[in-house]
PDB file of N, CA and C in Angstrom:
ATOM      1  N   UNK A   1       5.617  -9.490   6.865  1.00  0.00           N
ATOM      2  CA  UNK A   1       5.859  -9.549   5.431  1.00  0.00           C
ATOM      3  C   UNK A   1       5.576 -10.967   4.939  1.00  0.00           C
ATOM      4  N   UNK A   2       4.959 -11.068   3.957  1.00  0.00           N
ATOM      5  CA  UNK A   2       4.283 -12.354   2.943  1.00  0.00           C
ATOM      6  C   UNK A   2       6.028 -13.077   2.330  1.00  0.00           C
ATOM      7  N   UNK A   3       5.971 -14.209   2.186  1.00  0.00           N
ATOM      8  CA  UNK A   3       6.709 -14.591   1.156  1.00  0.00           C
ATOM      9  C   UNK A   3       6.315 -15.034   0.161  1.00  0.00           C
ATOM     10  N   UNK A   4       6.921 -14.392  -0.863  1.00  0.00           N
ATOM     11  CA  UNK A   4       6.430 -14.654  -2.192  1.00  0.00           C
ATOM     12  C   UNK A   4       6.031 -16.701  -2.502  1.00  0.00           C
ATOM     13  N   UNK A   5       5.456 -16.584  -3.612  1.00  0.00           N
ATOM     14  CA  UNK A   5       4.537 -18.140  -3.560  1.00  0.00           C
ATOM     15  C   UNK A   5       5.744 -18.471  -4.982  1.00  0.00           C
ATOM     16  N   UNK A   6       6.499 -17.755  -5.850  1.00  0.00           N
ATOM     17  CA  UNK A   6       6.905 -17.922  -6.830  1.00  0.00           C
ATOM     18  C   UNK A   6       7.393 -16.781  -6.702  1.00  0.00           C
ATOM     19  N   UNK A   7       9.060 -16.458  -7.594  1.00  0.00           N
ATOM     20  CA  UNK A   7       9.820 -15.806  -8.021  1.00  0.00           C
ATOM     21  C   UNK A   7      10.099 -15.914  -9.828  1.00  0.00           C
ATOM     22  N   UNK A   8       9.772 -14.883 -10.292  1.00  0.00           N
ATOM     23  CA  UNK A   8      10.155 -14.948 -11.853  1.00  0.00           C
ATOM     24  C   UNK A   8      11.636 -14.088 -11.727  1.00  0.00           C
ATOM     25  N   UNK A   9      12.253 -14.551 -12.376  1.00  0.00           N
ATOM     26  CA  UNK A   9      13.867 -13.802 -12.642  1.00  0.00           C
ATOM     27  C   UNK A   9      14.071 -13.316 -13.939  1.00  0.00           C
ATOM     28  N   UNK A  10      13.929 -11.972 -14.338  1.00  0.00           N
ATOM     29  CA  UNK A  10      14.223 -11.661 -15.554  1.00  0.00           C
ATOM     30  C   UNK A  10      14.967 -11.003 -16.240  1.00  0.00           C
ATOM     31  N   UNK A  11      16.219 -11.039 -14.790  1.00  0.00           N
ATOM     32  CA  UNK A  11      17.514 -10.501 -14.987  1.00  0.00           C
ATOM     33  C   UNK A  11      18.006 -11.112 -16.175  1.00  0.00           C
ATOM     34  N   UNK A  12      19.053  -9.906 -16.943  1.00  0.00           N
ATOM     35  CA  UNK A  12      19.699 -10.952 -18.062  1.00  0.00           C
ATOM     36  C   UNK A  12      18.531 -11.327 -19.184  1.00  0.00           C
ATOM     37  N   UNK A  13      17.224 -11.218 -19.183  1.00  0.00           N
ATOM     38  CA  UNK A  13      16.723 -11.566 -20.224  1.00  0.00           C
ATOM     39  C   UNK A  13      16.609 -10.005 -21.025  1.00  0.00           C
ATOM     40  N   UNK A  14      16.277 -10.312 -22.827  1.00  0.00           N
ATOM     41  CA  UNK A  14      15.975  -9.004 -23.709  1.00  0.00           C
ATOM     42  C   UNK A  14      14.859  -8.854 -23.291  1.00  0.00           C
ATOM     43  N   UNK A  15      14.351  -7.680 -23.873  1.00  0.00           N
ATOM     44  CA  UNK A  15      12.869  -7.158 -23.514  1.00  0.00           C
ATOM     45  C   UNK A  15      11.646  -8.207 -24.356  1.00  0.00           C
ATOM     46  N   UNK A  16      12.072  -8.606 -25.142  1.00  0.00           N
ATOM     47  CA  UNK A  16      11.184  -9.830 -25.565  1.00  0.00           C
ATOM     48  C   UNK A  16      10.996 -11.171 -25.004  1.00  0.00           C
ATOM     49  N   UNK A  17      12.127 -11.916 -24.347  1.00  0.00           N
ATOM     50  CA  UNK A  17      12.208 -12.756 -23.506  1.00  0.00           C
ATOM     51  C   UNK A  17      11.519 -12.548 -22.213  1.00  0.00           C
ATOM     52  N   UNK A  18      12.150 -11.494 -21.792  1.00  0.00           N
ATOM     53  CA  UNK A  18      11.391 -11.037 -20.288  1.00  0.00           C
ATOM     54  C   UNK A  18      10.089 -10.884 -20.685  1.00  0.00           C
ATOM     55  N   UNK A  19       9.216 -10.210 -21.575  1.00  0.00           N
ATOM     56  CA  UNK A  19       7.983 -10.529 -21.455  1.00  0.00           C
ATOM     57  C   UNK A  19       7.275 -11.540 -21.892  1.00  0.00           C
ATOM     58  N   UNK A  20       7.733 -11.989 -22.761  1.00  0.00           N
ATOM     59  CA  UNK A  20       7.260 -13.763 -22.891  1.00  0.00           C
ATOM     60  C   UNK A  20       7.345 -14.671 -21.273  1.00  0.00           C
ATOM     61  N   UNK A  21       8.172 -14.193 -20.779  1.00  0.00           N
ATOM     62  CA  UNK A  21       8.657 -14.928 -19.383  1.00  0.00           C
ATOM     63  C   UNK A  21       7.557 -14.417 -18.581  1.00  0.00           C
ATOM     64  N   UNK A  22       7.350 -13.065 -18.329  1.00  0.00           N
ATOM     65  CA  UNK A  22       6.310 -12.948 -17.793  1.00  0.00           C
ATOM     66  C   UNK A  22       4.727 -13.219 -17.708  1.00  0.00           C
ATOM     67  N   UNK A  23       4.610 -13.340 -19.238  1.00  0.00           N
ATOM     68  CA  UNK A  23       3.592 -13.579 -19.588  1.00  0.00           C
ATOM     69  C   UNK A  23       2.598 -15.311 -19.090  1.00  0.00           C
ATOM     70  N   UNK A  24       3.768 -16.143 -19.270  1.00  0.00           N
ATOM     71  CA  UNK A  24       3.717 -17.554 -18.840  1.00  0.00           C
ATOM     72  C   UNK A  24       3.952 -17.711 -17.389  1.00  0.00           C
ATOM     73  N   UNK A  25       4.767 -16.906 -16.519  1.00  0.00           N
ATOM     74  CA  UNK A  25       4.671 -16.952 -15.007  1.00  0.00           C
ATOM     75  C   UNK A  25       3.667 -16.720 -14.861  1.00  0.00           C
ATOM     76  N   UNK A  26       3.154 -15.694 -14.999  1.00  0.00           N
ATOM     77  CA  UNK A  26       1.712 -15.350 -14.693  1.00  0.00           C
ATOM     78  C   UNK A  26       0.427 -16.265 -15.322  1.00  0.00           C
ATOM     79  N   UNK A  27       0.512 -16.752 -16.549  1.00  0.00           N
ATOM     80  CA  UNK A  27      -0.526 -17.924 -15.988  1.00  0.00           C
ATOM     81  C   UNK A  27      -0.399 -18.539 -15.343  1.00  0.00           C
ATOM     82  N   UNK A  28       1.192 -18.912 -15.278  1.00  0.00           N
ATOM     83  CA  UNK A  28       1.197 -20.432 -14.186  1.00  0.00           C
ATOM     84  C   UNK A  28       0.917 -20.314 -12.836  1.00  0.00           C
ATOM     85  N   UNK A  29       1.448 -19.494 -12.541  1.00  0.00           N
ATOM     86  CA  UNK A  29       1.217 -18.525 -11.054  1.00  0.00           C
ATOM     87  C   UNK A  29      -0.662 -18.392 -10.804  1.00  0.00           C
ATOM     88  N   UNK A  30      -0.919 -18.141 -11.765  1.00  0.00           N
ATOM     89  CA  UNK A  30      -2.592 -17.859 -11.444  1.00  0.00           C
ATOM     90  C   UNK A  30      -3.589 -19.281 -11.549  1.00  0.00           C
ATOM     91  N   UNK A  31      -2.666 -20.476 -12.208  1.00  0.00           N
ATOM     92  CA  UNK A  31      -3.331 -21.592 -12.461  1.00  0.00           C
ATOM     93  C   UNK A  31      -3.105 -21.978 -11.066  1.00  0.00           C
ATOM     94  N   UNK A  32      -2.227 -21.688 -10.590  1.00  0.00           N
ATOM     95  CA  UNK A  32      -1.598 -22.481  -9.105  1.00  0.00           C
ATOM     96  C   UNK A  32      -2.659 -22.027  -7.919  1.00  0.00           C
ATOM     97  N   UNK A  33      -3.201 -20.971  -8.060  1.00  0.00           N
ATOM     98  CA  UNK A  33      -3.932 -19.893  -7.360  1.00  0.00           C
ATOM     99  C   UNK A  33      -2.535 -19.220  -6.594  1.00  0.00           C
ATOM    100  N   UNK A  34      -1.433 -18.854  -6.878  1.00  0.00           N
ATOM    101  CA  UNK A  34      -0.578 -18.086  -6.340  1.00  0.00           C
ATOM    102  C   UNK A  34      -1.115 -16.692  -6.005  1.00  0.00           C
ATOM    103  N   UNK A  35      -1.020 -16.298  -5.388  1.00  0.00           N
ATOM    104  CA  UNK A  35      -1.078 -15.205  -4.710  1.00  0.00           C
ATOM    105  C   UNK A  35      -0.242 -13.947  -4.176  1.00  0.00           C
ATOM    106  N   UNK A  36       1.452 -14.503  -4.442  1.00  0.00           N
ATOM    107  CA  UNK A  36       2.245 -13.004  -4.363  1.00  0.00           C
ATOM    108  C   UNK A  36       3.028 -13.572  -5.275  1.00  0.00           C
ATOM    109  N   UNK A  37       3.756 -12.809  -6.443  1.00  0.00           N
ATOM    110  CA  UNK A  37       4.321 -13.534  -7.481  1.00  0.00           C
ATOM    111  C   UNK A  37       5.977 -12.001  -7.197  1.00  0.00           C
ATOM    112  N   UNK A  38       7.392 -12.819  -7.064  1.00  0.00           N
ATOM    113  CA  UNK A  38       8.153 -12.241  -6.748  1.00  0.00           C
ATOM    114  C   UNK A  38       8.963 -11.568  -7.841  1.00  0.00           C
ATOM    115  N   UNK A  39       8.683 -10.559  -8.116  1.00  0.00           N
ATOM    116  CA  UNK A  39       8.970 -10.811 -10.040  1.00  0.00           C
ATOM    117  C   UNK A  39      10.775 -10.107  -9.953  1.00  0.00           C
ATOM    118  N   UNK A  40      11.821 -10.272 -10.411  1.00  0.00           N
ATOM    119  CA  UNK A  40      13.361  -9.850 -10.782  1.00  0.00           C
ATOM    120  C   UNK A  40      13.460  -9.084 -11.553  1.00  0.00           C
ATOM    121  N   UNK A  41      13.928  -7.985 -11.216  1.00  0.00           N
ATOM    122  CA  UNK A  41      13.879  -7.110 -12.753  1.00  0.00           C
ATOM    123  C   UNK A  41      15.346  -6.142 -13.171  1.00  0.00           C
ATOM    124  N   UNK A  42      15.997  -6.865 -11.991  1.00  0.00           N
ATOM    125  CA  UNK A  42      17.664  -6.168 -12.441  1.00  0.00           C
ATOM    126  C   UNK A  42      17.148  -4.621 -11.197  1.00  0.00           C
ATOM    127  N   UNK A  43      18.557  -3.907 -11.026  1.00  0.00           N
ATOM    128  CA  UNK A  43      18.081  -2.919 -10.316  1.00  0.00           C
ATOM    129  C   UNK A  43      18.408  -1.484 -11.757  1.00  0.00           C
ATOM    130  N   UNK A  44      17.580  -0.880 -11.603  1.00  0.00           N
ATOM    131  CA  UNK A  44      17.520   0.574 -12.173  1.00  0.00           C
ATOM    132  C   UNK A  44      18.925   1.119 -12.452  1.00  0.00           C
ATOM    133  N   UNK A  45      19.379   1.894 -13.085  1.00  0.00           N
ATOM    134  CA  UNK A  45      20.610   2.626 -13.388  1.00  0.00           C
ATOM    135  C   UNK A  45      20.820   3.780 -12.392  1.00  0.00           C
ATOM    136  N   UNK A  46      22.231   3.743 -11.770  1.00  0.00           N
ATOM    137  CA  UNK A  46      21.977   4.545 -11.213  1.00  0.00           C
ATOM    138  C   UNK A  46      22.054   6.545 -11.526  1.00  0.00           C
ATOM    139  N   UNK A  47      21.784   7.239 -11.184  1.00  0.00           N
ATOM    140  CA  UNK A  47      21.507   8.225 -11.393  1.00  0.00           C
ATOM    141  C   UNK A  47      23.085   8.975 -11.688  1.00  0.00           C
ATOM    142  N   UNK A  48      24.050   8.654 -11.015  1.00  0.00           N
ATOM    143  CA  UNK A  48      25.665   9.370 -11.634  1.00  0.00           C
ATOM    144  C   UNK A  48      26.136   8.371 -12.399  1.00  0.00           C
ATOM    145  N   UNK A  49      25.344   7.109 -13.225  1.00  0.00           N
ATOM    146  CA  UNK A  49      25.752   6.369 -14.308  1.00  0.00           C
ATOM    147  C   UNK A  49      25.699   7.712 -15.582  1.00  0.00           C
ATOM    148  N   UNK A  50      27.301   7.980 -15.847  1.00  0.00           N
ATOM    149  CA  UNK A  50      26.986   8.777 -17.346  1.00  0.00           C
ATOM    150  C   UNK A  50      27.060   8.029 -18.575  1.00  0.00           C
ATOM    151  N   UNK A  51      27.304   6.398 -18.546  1.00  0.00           N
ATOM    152  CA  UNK A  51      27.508   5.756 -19.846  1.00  0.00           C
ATOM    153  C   UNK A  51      25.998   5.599 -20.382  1.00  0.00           C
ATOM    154  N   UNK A  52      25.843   5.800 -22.002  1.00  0.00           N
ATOM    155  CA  UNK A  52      24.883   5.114 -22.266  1.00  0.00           C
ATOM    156  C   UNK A  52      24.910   3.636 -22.084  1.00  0.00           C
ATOM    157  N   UNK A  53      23.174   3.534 -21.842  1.00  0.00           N
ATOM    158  CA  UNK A  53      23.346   1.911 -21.185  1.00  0.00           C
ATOM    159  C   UNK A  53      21.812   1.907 -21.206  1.00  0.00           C
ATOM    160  N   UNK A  54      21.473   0.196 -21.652  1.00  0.00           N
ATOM    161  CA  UNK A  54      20.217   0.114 -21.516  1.00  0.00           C
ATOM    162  C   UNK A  54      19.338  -0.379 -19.765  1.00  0.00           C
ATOM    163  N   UNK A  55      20.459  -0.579 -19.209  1.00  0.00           N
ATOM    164  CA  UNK A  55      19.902  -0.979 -17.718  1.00  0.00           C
ATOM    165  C   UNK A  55      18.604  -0.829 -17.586  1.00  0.00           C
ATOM    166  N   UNK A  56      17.907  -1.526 -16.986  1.00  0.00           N
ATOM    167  CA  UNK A  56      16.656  -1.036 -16.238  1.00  0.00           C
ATOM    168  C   UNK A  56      15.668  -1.011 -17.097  1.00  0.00           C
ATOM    169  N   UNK A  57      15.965  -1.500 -18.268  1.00  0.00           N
ATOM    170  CA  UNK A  57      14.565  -1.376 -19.749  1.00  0.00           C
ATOM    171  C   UNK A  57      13.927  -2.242 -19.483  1.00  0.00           C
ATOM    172  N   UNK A  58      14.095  -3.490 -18.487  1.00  0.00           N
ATOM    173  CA  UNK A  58      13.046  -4.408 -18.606  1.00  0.00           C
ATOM    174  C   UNK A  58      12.143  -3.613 -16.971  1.00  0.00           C
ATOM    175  N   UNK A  59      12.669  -3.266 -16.453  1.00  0.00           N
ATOM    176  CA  UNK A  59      12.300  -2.563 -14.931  1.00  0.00           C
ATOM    177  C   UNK A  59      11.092  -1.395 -15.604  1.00  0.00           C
ATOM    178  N   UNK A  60      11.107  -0.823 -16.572  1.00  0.00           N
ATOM    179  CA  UNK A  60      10.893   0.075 -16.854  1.00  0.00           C
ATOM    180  C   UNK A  60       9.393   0.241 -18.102  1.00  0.00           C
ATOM    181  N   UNK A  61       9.493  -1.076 -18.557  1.00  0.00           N
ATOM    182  CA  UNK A  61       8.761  -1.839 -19.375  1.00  0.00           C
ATOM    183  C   UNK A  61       7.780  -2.508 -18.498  1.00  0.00           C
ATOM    184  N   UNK A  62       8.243  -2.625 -17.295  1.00  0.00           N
ATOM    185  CA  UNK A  62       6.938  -3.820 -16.852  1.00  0.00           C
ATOM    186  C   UNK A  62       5.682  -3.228 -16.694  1.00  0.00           C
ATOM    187  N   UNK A  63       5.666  -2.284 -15.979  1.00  0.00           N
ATOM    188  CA  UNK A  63       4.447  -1.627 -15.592  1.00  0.00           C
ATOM    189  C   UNK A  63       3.395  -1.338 -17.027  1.00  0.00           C
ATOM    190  N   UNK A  64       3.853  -1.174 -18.430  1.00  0.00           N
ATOM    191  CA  UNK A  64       2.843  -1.006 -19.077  1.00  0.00           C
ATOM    192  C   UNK A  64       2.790  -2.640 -19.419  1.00  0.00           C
ATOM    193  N   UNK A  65       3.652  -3.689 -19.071  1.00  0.00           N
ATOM    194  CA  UNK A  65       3.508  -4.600 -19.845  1.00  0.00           C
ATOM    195  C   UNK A  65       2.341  -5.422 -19.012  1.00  0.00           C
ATOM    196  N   UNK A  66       2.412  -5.352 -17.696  1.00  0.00           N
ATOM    197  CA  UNK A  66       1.201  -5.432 -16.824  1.00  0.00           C
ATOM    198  C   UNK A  66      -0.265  -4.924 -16.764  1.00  0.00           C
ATOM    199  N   UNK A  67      -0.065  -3.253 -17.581  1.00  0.00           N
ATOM    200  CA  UNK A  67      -1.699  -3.147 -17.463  1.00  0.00           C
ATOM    201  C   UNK A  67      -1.870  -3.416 -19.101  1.00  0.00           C
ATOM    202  N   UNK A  68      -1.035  -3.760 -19.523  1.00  0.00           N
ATOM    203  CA  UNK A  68      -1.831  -4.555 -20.990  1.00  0.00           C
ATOM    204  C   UNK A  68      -1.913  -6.099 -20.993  1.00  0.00           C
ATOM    205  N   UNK A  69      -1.502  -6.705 -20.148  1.00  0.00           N
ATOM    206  CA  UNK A  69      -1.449  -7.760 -19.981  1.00  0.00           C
ATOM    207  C   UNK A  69      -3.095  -8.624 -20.113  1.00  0.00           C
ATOM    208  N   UNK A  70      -3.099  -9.695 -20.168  1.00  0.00           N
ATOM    209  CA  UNK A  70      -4.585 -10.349 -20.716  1.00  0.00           C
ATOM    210  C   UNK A  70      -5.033 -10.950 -19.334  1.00  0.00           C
ATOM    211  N   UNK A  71      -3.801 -10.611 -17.779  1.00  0.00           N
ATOM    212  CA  UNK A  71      -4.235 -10.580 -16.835  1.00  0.00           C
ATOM    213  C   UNK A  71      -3.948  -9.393 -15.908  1.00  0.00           C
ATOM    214  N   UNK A  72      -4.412  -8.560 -17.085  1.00  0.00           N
ATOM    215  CA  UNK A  72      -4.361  -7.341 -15.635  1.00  0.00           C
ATOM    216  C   UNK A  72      -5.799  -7.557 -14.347  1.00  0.00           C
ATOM    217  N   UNK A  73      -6.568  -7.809 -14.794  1.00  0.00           N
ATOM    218  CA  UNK A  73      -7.475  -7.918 -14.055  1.00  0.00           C
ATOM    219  C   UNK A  73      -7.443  -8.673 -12.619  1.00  0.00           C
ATOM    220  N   UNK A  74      -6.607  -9.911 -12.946  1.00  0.00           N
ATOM    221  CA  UNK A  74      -6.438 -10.446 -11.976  1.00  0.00           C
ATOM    222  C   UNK A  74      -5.129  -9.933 -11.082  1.00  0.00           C
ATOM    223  N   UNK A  75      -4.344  -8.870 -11.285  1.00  0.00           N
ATOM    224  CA  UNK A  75      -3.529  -7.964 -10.733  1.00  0.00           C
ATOM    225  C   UNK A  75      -4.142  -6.945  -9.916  1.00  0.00           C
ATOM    226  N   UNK A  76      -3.803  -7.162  -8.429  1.00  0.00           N
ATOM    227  CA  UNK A  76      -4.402  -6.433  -6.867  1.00  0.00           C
ATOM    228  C   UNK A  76      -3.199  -5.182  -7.498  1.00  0.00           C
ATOM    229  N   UNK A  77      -1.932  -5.901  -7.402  1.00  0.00           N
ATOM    230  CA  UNK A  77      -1.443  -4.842  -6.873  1.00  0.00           C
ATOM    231  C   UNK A  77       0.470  -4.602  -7.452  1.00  0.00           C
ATOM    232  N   UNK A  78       0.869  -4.244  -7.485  1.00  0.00           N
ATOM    233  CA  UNK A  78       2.155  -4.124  -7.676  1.00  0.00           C
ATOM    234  C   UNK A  78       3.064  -2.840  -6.752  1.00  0.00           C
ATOM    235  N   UNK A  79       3.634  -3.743  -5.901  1.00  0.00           N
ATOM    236  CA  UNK A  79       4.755  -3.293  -4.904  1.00  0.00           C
ATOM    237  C   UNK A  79       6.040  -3.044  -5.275  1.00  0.00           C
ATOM    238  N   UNK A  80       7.232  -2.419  -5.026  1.00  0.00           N
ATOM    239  CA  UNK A  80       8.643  -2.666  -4.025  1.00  0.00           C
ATOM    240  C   UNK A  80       8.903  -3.578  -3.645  1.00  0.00           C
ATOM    241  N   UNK A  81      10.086  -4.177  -3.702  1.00  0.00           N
ATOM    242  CA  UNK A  81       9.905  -5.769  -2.862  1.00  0.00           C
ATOM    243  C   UNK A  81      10.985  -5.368  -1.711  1.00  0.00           C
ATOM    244  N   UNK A  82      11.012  -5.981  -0.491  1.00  0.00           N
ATOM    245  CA  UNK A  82      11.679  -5.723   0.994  1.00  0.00           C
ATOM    246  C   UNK A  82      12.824  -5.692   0.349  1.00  0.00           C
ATOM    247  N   UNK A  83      14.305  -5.421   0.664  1.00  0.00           N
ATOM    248  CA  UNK A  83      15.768  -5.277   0.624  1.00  0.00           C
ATOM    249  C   UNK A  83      15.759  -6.968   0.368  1.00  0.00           C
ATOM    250  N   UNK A  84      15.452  -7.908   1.593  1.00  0.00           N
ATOM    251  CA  UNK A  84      15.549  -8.933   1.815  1.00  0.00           C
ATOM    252  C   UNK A  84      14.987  -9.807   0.141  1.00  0.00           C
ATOM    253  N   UNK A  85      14.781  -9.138  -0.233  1.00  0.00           N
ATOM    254  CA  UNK A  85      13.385  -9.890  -1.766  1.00  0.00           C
ATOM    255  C   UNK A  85      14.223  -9.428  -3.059  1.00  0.00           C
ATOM    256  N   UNK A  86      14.932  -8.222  -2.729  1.00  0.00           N
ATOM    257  CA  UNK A  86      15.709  -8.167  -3.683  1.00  0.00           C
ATOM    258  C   UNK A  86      15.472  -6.208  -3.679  1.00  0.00           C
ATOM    259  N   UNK A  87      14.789  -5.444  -2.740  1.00  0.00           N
ATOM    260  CA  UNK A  87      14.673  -4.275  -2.709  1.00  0.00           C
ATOM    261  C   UNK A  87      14.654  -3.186  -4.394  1.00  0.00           C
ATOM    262  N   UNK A  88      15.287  -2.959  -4.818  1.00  0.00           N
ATOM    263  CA  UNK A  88      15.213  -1.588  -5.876  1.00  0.00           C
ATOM    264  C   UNK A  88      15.633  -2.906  -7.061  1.00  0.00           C
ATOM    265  N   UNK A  89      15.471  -3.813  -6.789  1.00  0.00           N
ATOM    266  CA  UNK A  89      15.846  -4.585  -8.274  1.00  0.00           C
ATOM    267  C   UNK A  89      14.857  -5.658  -8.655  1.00  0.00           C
ATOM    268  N   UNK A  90      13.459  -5.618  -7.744  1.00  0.00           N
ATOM    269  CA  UNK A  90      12.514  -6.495  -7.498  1.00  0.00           C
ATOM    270  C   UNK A  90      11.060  -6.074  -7.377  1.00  0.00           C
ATOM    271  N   UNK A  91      10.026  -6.201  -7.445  1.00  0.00           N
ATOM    272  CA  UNK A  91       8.784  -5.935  -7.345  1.00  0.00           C
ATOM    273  C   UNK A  91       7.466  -6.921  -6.967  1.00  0.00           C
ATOM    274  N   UNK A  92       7.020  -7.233  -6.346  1.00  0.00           N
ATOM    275  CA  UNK A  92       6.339  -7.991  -5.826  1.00  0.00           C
ATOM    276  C   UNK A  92       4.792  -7.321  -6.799  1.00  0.00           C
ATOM    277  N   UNK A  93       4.183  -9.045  -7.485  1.00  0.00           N
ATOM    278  CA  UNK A  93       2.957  -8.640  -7.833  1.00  0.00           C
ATOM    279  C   UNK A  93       2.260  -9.714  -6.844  1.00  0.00           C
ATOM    280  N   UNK A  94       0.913  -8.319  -6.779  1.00  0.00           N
ATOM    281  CA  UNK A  94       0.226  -9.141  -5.484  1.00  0.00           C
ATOM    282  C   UNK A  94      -1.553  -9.669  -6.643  1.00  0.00           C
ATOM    283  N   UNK A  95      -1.684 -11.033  -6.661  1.00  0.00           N
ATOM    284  CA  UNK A  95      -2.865 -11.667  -7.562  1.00  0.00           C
ATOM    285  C   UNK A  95      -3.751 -11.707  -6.310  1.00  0.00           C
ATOM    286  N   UNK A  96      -4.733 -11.667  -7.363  1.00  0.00           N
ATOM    287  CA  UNK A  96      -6.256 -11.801  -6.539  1.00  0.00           C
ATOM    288  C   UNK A  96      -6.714 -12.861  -6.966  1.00  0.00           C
ATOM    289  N   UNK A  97      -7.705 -13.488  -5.567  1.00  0.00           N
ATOM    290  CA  UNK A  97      -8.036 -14.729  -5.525  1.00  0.00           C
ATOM    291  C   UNK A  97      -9.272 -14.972  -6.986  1.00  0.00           C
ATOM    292  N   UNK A  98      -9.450 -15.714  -7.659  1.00  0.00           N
ATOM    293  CA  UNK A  98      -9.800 -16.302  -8.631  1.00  0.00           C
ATOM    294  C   UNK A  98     -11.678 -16.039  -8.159  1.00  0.00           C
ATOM    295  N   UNK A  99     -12.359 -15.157  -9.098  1.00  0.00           N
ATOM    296  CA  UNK A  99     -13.793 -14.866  -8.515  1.00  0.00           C
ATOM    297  C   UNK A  99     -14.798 -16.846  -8.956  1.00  0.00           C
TER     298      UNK A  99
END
């Protein structure tokens, strides 16, 4: 298993923060030539949660916020991250090397 080159944490942020946050990791991450970017995203709600609750909206948001992103292109890949990385509350984006 790779260790991540950078961790973004976007626990605790609104859905506007967290993607502004993301948006700027990811250049910086790609200016660096980073290559596995460890991204935080809170863990998901769980399934016998009956309260309404917004949990997991930024978890849930990323994936389109990634293929609209102005670097999807340079996005290989998007993983699961190990237990050890932060498992069901984490996602590992994997960047491609700079053509």
């Amino acid at each position: 298993m790779m260790s991540p080159d950078v961790t973004l944490d976007l626990h605790g942020h609104t859905l506007g923060s967290a993607h502004a946050l993301l948006d700027q990791g990811l250049d910086r991450a790609l200016a660096r030539g980073d290559r596995l970017l460890l991204l935080v995203t809170g863990k998901p709600p769980r399934p016998e949660s009956e309260r309404p609750h917004t949990r997991g909206a930024i978890r849930a948001a990323v994936a389109d916020w990634l293929a609209a992103s102005r670097f999807a292109d340079r996005i290989a890949a998007v993983r699961g991250a190990h237990p050890r990385h932060g498992g069901a509350g984490a996602l590992y984006i994997v960047l491609r090397k700079k053509a």
